[in-house]
PDB file of N, CA and C in Angstrom:
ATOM      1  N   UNK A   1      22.587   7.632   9.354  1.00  0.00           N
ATOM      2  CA  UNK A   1      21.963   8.602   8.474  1.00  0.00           C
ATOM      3  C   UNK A   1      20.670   9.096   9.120  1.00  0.00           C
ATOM      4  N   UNK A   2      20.876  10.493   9.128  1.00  0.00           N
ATOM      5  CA  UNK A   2      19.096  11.191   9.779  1.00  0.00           C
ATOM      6  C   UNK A   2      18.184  11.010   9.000  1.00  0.00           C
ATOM      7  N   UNK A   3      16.871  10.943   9.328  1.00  0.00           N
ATOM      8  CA  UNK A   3      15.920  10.643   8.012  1.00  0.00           C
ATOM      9  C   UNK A   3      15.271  12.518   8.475  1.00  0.00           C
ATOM     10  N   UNK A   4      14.841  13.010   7.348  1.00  0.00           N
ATOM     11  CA  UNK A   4      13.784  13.900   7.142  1.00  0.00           C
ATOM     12  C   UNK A   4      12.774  13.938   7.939  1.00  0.00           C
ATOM     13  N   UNK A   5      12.687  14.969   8.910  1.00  0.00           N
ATOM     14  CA  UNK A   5      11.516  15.471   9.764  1.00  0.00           C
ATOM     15  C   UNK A   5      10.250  14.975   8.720  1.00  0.00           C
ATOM     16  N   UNK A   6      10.185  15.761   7.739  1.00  0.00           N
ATOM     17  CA  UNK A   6       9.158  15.810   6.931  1.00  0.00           C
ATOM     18  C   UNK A   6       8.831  14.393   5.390  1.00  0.00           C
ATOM     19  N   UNK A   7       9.893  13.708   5.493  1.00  0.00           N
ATOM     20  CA  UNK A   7       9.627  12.502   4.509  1.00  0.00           C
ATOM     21  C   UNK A   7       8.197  11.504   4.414  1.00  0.00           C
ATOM     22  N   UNK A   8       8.223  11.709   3.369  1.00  0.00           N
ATOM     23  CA  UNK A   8       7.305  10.549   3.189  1.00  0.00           C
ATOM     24  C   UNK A   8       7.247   9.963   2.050  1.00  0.00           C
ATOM     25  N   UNK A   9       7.043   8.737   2.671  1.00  0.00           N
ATOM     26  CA  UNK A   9       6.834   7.537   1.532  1.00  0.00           C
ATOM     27  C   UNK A   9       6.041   6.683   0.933  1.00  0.00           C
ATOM     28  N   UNK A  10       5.306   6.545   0.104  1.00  0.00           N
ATOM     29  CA  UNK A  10       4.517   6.410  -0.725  1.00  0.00           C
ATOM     30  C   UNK A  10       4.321   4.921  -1.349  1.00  0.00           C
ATOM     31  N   UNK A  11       4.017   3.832  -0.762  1.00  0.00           N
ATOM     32  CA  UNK A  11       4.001   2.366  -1.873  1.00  0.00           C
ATOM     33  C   UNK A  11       2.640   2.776  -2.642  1.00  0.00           C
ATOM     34  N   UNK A  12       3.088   2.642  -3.404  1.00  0.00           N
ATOM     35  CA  UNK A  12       1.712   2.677  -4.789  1.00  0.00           C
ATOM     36  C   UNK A  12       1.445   1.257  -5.964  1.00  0.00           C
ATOM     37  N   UNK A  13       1.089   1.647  -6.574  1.00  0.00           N
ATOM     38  CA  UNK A  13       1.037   0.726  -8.054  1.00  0.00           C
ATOM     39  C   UNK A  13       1.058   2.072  -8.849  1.00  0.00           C
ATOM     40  N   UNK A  14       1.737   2.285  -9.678  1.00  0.00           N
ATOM     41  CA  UNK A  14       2.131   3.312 -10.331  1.00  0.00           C
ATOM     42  C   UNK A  14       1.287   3.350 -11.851  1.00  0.00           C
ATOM     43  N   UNK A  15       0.655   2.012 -11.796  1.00  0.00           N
ATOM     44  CA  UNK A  15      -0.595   1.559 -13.029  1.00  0.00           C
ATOM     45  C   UNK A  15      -1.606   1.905 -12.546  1.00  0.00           C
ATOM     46  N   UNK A  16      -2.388   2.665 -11.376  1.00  0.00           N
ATOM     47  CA  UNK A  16      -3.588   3.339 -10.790  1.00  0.00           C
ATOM     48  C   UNK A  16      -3.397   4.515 -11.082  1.00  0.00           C
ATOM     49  N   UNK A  17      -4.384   4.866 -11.596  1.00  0.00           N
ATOM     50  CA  UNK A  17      -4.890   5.790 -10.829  1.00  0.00           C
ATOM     51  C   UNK A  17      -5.099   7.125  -9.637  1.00  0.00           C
ATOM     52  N   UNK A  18      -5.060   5.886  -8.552  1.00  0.00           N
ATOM     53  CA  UNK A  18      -5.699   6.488  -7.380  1.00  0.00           C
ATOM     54  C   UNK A  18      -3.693   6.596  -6.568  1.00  0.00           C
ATOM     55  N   UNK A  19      -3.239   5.515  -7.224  1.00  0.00           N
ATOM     56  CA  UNK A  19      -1.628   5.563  -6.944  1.00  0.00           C
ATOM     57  C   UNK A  19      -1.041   7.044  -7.374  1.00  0.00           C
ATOM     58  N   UNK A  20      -1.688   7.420  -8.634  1.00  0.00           N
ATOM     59  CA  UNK A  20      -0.391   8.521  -9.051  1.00  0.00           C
ATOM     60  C   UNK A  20      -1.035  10.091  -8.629  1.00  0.00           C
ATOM     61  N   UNK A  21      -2.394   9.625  -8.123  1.00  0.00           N
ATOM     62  CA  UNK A  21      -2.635  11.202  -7.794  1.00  0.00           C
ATOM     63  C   UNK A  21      -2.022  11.330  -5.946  1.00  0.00           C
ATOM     64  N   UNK A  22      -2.220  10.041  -5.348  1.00  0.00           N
ATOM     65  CA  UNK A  22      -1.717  10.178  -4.350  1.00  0.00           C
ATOM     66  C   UNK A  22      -0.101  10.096  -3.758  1.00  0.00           C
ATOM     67  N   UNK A  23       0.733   9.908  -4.971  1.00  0.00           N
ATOM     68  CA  UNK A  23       1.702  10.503  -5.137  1.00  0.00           C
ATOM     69  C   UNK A  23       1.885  11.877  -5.346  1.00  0.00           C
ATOM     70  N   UNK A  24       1.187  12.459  -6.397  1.00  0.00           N
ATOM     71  CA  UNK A  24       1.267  13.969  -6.911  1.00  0.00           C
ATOM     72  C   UNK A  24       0.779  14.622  -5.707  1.00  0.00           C
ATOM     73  N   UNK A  25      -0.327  14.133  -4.705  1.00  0.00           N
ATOM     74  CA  UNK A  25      -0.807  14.911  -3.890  1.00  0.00           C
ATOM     75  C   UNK A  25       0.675  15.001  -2.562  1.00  0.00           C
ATOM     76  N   UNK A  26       1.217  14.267  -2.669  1.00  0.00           N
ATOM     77  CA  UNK A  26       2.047  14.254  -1.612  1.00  0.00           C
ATOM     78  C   UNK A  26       3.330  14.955  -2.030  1.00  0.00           C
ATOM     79  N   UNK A  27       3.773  15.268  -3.065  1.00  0.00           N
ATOM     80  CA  UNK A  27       4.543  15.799  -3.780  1.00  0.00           C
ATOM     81  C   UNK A  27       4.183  17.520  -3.493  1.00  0.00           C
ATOM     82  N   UNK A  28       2.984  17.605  -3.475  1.00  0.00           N
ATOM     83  CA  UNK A  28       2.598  19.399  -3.160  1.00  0.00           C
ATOM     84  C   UNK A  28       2.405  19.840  -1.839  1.00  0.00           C
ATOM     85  N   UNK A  29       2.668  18.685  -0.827  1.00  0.00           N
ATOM     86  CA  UNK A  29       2.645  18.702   0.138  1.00  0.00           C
ATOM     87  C   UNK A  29       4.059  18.997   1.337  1.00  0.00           C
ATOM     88  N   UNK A  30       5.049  17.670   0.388  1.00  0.00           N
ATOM     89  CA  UNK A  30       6.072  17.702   0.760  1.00  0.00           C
ATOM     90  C   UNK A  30       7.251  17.842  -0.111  1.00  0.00           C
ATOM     91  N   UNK A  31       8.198  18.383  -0.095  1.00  0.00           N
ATOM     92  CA  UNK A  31       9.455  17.920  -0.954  1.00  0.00           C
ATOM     93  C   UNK A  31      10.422  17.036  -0.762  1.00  0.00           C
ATOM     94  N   UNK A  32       9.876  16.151   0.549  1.00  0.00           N
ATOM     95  CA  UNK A  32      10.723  14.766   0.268  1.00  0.00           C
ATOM     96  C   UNK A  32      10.071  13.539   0.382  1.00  0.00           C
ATOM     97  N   UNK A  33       9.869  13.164  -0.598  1.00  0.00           N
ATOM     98  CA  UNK A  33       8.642  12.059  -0.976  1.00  0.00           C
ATOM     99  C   UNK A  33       9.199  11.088  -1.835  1.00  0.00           C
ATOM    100  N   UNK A  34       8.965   9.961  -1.548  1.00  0.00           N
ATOM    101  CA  UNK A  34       9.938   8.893  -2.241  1.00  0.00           C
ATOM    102  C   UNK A  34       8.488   7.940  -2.671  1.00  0.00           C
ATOM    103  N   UNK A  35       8.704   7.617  -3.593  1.00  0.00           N
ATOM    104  CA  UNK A  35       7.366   6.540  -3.874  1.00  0.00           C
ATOM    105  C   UNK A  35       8.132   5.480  -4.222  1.00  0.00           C
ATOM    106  N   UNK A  36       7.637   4.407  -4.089  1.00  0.00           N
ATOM    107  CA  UNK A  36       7.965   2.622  -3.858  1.00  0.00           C
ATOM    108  C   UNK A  36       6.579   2.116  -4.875  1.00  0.00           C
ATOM    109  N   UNK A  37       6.795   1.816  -5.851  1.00  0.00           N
ATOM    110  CA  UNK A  37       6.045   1.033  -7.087  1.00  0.00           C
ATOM    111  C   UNK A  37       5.965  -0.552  -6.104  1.00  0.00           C
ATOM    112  N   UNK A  38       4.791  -0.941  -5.435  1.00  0.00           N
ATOM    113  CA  UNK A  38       5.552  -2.054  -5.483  1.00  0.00           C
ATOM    114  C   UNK A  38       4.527  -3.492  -6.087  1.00  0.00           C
ATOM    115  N   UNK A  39       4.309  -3.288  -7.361  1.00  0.00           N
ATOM    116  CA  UNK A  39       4.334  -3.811  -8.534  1.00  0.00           C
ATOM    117  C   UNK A  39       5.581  -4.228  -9.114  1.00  0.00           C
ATOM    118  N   UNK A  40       6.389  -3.876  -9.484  1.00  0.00           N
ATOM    119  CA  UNK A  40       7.918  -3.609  -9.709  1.00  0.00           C
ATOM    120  C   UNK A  40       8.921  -3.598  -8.926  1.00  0.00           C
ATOM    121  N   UNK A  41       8.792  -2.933  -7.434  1.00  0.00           N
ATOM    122  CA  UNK A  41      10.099  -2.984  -6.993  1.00  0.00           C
ATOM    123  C   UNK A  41      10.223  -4.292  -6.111  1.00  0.00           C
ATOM    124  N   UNK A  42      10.935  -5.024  -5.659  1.00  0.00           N
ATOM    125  CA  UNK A  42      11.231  -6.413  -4.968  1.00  0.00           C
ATOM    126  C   UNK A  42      10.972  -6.009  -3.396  1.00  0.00           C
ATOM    127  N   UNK A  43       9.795  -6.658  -2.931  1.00  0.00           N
ATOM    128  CA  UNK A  43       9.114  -7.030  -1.553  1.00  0.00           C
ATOM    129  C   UNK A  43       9.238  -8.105  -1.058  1.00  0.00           C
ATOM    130  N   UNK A  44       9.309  -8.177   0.349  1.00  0.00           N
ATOM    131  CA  UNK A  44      10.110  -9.215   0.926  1.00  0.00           C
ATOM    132  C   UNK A  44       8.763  -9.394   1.964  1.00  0.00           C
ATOM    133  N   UNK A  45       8.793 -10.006   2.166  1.00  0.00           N
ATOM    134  CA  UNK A  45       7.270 -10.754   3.431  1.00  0.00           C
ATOM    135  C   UNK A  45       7.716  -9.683   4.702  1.00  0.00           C
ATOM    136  N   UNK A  46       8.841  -9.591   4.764  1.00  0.00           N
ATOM    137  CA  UNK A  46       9.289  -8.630   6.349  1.00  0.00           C
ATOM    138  C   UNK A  46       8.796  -7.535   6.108  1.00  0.00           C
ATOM    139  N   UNK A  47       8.632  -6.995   5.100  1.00  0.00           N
ATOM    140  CA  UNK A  47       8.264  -5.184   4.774  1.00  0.00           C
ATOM    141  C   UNK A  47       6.949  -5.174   4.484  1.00  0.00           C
ATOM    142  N   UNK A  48       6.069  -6.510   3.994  1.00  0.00           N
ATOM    143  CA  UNK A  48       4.881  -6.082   4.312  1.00  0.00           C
ATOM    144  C   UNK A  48       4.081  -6.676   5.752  1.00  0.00           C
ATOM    145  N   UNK A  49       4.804  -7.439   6.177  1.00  0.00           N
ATOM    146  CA  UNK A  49       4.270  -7.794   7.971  1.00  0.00           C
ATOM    147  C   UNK A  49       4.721  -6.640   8.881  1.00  0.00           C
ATOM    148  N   UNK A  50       5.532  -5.918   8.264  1.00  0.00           N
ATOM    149  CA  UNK A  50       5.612  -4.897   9.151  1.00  0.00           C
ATOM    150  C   UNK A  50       4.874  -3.563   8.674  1.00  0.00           C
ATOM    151  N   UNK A  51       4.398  -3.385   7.406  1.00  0.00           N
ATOM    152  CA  UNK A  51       3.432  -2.423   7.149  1.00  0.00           C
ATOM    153  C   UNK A  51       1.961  -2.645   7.959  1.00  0.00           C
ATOM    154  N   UNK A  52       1.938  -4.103   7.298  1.00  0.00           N
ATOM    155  CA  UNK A  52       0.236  -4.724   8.221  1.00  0.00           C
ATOM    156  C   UNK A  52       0.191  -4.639   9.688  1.00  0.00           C
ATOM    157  N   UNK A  53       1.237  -4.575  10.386  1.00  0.00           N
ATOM    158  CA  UNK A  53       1.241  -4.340  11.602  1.00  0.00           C
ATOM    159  C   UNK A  53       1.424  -3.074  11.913  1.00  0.00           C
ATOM    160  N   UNK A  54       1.764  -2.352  11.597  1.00  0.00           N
ATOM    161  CA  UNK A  54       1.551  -1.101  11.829  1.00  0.00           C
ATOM    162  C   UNK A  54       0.682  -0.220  11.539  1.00  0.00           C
ATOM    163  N   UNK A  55      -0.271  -0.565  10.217  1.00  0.00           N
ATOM    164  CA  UNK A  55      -1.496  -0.420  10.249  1.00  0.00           C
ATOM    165  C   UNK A  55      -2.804  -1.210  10.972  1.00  0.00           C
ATOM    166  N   UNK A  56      -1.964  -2.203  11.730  1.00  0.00           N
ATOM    167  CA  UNK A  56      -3.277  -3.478  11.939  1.00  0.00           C
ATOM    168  C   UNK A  56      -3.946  -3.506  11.585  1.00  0.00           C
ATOM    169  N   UNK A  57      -4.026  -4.041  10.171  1.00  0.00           N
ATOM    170  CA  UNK A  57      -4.874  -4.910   9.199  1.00  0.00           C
ATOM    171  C   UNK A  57      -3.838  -6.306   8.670  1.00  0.00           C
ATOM    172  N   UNK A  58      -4.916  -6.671   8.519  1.00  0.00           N
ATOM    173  CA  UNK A  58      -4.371  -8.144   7.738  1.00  0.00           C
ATOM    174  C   UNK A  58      -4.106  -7.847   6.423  1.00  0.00           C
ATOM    175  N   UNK A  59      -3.493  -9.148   5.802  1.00  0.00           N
ATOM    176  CA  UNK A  59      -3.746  -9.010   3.943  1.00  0.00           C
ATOM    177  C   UNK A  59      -4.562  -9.310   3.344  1.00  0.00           C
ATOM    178  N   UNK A  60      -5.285  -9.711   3.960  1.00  0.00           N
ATOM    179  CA  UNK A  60      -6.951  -9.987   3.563  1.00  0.00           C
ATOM    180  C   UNK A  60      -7.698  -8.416   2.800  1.00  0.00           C
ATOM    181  N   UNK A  61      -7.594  -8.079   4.274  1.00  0.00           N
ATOM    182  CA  UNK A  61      -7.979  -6.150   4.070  1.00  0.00           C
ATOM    183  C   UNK A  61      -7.208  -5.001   2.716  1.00  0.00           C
ATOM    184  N   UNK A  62      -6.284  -5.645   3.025  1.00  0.00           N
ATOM    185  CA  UNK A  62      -5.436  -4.518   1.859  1.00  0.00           C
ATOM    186  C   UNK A  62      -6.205  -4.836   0.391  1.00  0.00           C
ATOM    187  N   UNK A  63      -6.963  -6.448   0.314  1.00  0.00           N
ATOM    188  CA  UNK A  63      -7.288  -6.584  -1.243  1.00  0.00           C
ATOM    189  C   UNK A  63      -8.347  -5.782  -1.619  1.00  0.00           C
ATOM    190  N   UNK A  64      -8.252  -5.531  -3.058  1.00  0.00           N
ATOM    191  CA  UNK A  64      -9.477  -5.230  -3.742  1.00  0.00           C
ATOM    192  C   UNK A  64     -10.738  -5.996  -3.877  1.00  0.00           C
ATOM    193  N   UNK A  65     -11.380  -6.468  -3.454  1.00  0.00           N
ATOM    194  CA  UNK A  65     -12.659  -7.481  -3.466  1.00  0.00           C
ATOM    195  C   UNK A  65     -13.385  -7.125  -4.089  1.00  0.00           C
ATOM    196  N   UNK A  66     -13.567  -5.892  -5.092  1.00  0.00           N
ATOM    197  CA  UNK A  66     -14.177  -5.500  -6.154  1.00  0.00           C
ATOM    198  C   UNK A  66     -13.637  -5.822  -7.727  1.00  0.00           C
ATOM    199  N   UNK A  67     -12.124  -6.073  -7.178  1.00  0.00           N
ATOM    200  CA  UNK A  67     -11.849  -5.969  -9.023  1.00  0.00           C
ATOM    201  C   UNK A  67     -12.052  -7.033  -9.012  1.00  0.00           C
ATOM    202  N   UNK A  68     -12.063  -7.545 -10.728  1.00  0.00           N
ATOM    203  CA  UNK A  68     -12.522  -8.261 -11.272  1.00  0.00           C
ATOM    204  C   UNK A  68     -11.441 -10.136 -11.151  1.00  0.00           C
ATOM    205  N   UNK A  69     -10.362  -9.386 -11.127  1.00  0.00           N
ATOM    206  CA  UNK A  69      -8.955 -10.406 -10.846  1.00  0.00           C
ATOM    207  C   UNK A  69      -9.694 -11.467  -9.503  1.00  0.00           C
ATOM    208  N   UNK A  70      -9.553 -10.838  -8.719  1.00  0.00           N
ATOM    209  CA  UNK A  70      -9.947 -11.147  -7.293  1.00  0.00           C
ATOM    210  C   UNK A  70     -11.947 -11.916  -7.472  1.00  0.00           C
ATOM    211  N   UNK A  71     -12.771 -11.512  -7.758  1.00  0.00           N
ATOM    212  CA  UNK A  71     -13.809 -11.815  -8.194  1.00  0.00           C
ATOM    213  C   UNK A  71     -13.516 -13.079  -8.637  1.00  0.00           C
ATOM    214  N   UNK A  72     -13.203 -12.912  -9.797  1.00  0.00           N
ATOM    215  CA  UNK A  72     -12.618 -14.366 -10.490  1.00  0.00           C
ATOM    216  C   UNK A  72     -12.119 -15.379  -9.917  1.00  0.00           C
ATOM    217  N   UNK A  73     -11.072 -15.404  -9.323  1.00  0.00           N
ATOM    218  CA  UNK A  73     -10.038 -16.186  -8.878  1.00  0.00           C
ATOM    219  C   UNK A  73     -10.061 -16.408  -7.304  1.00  0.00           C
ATOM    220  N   UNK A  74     -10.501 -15.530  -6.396  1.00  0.00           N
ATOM    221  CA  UNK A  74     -10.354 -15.681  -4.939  1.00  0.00           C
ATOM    222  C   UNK A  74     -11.547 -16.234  -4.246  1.00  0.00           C
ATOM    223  N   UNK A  75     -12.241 -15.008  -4.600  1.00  0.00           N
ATOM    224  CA  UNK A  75     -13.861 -15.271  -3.947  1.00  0.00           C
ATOM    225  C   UNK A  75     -14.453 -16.443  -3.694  1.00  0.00           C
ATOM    226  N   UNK A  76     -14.817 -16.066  -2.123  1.00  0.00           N
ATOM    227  CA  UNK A  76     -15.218 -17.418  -1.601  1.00  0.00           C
ATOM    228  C   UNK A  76     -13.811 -18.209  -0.740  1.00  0.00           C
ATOM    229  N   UNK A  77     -12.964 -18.313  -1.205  1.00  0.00           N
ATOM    230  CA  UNK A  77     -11.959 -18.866  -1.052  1.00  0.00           C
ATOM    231  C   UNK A  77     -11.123 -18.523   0.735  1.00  0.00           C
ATOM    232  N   UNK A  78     -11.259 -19.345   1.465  1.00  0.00           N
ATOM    233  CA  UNK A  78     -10.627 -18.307   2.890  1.00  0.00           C
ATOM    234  C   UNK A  78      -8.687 -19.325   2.886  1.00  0.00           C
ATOM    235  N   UNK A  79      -8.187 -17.972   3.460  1.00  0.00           N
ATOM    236  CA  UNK A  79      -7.200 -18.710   3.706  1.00  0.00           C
ATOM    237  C   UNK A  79      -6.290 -18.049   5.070  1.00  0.00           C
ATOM    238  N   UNK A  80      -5.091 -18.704   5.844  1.00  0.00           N
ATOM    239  CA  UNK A  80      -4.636 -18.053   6.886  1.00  0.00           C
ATOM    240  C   UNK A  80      -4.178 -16.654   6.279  1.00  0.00           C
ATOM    241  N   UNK A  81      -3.298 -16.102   7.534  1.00  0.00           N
ATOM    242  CA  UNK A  81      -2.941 -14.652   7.001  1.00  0.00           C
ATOM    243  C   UNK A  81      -1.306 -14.882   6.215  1.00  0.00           C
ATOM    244  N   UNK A  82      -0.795 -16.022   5.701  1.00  0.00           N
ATOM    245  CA  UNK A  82       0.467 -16.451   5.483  1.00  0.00           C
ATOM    246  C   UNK A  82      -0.207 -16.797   3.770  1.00  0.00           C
ATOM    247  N   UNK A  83      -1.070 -17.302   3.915  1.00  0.00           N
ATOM    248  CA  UNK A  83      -1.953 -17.710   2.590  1.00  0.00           C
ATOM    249  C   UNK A  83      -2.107 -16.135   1.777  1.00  0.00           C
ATOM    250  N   UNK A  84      -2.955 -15.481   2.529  1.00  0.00           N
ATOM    251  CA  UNK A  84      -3.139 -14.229   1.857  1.00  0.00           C
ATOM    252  C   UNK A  84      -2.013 -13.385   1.702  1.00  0.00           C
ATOM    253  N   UNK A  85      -0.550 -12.968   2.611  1.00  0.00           N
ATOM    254  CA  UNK A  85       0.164 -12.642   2.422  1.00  0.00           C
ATOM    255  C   UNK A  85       0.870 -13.193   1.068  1.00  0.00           C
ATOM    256  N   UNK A  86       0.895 -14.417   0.673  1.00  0.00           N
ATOM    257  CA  UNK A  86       1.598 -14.804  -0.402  1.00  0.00           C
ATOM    258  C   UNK A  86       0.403 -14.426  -1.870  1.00  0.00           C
ATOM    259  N   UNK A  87      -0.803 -14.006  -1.637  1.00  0.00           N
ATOM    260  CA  UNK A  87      -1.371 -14.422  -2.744  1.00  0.00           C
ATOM    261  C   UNK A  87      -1.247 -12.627  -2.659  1.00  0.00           C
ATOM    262  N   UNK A  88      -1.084 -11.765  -1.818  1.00  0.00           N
ATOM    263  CA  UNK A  88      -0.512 -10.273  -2.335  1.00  0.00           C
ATOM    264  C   UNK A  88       0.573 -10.016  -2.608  1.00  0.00           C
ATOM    265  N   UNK A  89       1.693 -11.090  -2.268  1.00  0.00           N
ATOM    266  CA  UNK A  89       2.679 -10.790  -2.922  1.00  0.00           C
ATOM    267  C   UNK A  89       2.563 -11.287  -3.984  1.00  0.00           C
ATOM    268  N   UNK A  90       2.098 -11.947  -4.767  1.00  0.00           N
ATOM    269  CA  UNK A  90       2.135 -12.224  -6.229  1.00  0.00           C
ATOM    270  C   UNK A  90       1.198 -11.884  -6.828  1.00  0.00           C
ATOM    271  N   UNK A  91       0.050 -10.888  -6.437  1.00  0.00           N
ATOM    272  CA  UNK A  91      -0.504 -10.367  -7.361  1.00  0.00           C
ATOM    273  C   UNK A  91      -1.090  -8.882  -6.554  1.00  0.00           C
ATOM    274  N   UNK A  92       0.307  -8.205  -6.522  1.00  0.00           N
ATOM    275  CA  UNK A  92       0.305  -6.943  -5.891  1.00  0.00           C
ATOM    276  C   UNK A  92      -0.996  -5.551  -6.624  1.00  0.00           C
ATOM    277  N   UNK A  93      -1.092  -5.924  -8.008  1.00  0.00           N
ATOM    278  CA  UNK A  93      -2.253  -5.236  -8.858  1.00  0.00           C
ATOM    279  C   UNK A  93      -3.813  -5.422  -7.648  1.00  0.00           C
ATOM    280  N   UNK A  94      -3.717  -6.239  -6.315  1.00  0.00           N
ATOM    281  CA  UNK A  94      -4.766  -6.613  -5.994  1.00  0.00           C
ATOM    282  C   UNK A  94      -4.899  -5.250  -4.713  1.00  0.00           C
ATOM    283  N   UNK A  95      -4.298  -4.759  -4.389  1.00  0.00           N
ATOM    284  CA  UNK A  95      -4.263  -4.143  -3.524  1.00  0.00           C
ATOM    285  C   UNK A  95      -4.931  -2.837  -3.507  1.00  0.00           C
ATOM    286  N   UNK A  96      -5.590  -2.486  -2.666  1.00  0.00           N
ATOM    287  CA  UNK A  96      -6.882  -1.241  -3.107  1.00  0.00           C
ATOM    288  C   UNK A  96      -5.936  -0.287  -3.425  1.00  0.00           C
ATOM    289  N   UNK A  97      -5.092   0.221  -2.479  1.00  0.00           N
ATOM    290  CA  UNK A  97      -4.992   1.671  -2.078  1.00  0.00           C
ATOM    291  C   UNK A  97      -3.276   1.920  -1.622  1.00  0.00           C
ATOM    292  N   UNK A  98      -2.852   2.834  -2.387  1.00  0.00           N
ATOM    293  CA  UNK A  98      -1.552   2.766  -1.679  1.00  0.00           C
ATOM    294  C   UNK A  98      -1.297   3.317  -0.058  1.00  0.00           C
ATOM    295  N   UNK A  99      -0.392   2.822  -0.167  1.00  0.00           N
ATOM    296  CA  UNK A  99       0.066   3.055   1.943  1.00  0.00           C
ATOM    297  C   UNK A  99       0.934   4.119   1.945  1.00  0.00           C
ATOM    298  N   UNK A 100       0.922   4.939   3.122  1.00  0.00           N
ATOM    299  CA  UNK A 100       1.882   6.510   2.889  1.00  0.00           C
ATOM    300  C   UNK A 100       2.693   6.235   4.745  1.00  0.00           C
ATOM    301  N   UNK A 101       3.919   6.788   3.993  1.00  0.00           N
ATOM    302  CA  UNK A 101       4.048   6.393   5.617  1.00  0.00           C
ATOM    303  C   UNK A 101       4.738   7.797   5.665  1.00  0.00           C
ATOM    304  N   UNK A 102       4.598   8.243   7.330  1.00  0.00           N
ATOM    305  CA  UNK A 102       5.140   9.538   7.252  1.00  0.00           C
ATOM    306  C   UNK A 102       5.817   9.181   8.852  1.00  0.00           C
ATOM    307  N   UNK A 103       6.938   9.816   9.134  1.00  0.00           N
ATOM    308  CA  UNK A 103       7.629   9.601  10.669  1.00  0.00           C
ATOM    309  C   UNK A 103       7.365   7.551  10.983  1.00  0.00           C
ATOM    310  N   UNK A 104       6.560   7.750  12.258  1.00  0.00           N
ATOM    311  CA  UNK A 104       5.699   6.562  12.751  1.00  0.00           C
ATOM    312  C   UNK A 104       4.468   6.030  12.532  1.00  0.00           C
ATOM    313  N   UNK A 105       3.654   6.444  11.458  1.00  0.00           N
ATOM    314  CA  UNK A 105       2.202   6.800  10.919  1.00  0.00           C
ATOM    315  C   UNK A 105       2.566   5.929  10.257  1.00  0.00           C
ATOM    316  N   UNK A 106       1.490   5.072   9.547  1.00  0.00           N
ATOM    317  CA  UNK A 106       1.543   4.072   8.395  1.00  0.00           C
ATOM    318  C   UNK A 106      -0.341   4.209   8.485  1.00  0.00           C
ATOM    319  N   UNK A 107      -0.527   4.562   6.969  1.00  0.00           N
ATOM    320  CA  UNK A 107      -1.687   4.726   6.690  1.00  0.00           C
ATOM    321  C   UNK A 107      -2.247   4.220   5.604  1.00  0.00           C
ATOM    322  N   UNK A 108      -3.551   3.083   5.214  1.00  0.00           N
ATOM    323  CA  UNK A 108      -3.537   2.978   3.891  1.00  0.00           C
ATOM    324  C   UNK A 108      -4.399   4.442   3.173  1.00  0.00           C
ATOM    325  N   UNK A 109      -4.425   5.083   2.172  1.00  0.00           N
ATOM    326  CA  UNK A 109      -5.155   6.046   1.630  1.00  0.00           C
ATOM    327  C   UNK A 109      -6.108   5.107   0.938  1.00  0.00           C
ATOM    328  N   UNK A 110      -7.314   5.283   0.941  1.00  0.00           N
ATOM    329  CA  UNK A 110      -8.063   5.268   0.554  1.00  0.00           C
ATOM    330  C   UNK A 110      -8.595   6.523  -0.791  1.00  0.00           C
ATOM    331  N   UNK A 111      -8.429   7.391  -0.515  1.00  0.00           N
ATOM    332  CA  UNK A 111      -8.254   8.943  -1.336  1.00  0.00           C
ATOM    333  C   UNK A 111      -6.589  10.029  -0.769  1.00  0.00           C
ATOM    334  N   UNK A 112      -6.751  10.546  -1.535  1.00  0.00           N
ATOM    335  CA  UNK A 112      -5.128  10.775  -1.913  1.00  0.00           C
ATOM    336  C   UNK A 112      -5.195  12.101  -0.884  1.00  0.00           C
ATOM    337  N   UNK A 113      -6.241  12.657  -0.380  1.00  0.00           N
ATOM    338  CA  UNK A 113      -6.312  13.724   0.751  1.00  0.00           C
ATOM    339  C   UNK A 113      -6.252  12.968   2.513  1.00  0.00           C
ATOM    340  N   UNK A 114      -6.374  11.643   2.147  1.00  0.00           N
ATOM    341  CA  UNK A 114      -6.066  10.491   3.530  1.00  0.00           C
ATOM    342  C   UNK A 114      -4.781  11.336   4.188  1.00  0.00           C
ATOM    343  N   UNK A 115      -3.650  11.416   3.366  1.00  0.00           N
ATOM    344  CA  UNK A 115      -2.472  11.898   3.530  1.00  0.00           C
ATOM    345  C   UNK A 115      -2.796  12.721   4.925  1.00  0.00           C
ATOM    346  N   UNK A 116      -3.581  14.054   4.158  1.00  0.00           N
ATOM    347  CA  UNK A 116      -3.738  15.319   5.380  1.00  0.00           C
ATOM    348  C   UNK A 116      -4.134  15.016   6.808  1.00  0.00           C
ATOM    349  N   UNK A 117      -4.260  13.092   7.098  1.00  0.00           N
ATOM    350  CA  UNK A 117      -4.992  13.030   8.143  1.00  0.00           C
ATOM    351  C   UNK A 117      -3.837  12.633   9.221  1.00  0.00           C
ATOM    352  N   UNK A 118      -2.567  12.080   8.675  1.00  0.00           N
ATOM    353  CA  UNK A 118      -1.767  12.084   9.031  1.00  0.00           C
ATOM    354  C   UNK A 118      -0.634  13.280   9.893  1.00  0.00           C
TER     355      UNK A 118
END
């Protein structure tokens, strides 16, 4: 199967915010845009070691260290990158910013115009 010159794909939390405008923004951008909730949809350790590597960042980086979840419960706390990988997969709400991937690009957005940098 060919994939779309122009696709892109979107992991969000679909409970943000900053998730659904940077969906909508990519939606006026492109018309083939697939978004991945992944709050909800089933993530496997392979799909996010291969996002983190392709962004090279750790799972450390992807967290929110501002919200309040994380405040509470983490802070202070160090752990390997197998440690933090498991503590984002089970509490995916921790994650700043959704990731857009377009062709070979894997980007986290930070703001939903990140996209255009791609």
């Amino acid at each position: 199967m060919k994939k779309h010159p122009y696709k892109i794909k979107v992991y969000y939390n679909n409970n943000s915010d900053l998730g659904k405008k940077t969906i909508a923004y990519a939606k006026s951008i492109s018309n083939y845009v697939t978004g991945i909730n992944y709050c909800s949809d089933s993530f496997t350790t392979t799909i996010w070691r291969d996002l983190l590597n392709r962004m090279q960042l750790t799972p450390k980086e992807l967290l929110d260290k501002a919200n309040p979840k994380y405040q509470a419960t983490l802070r202070g706390h160090e752990f390997d990158d197998e440690g933090w990988l498991n503590i984002m997969m089970k509490n995916p709400d921790l994650i700043k910013a959704p990731i857009v991937v377009y062709g070979d690009q894997v980007k986290l957005c930070l703001k939903p115009s990140d996209i255009l940098k791609m």
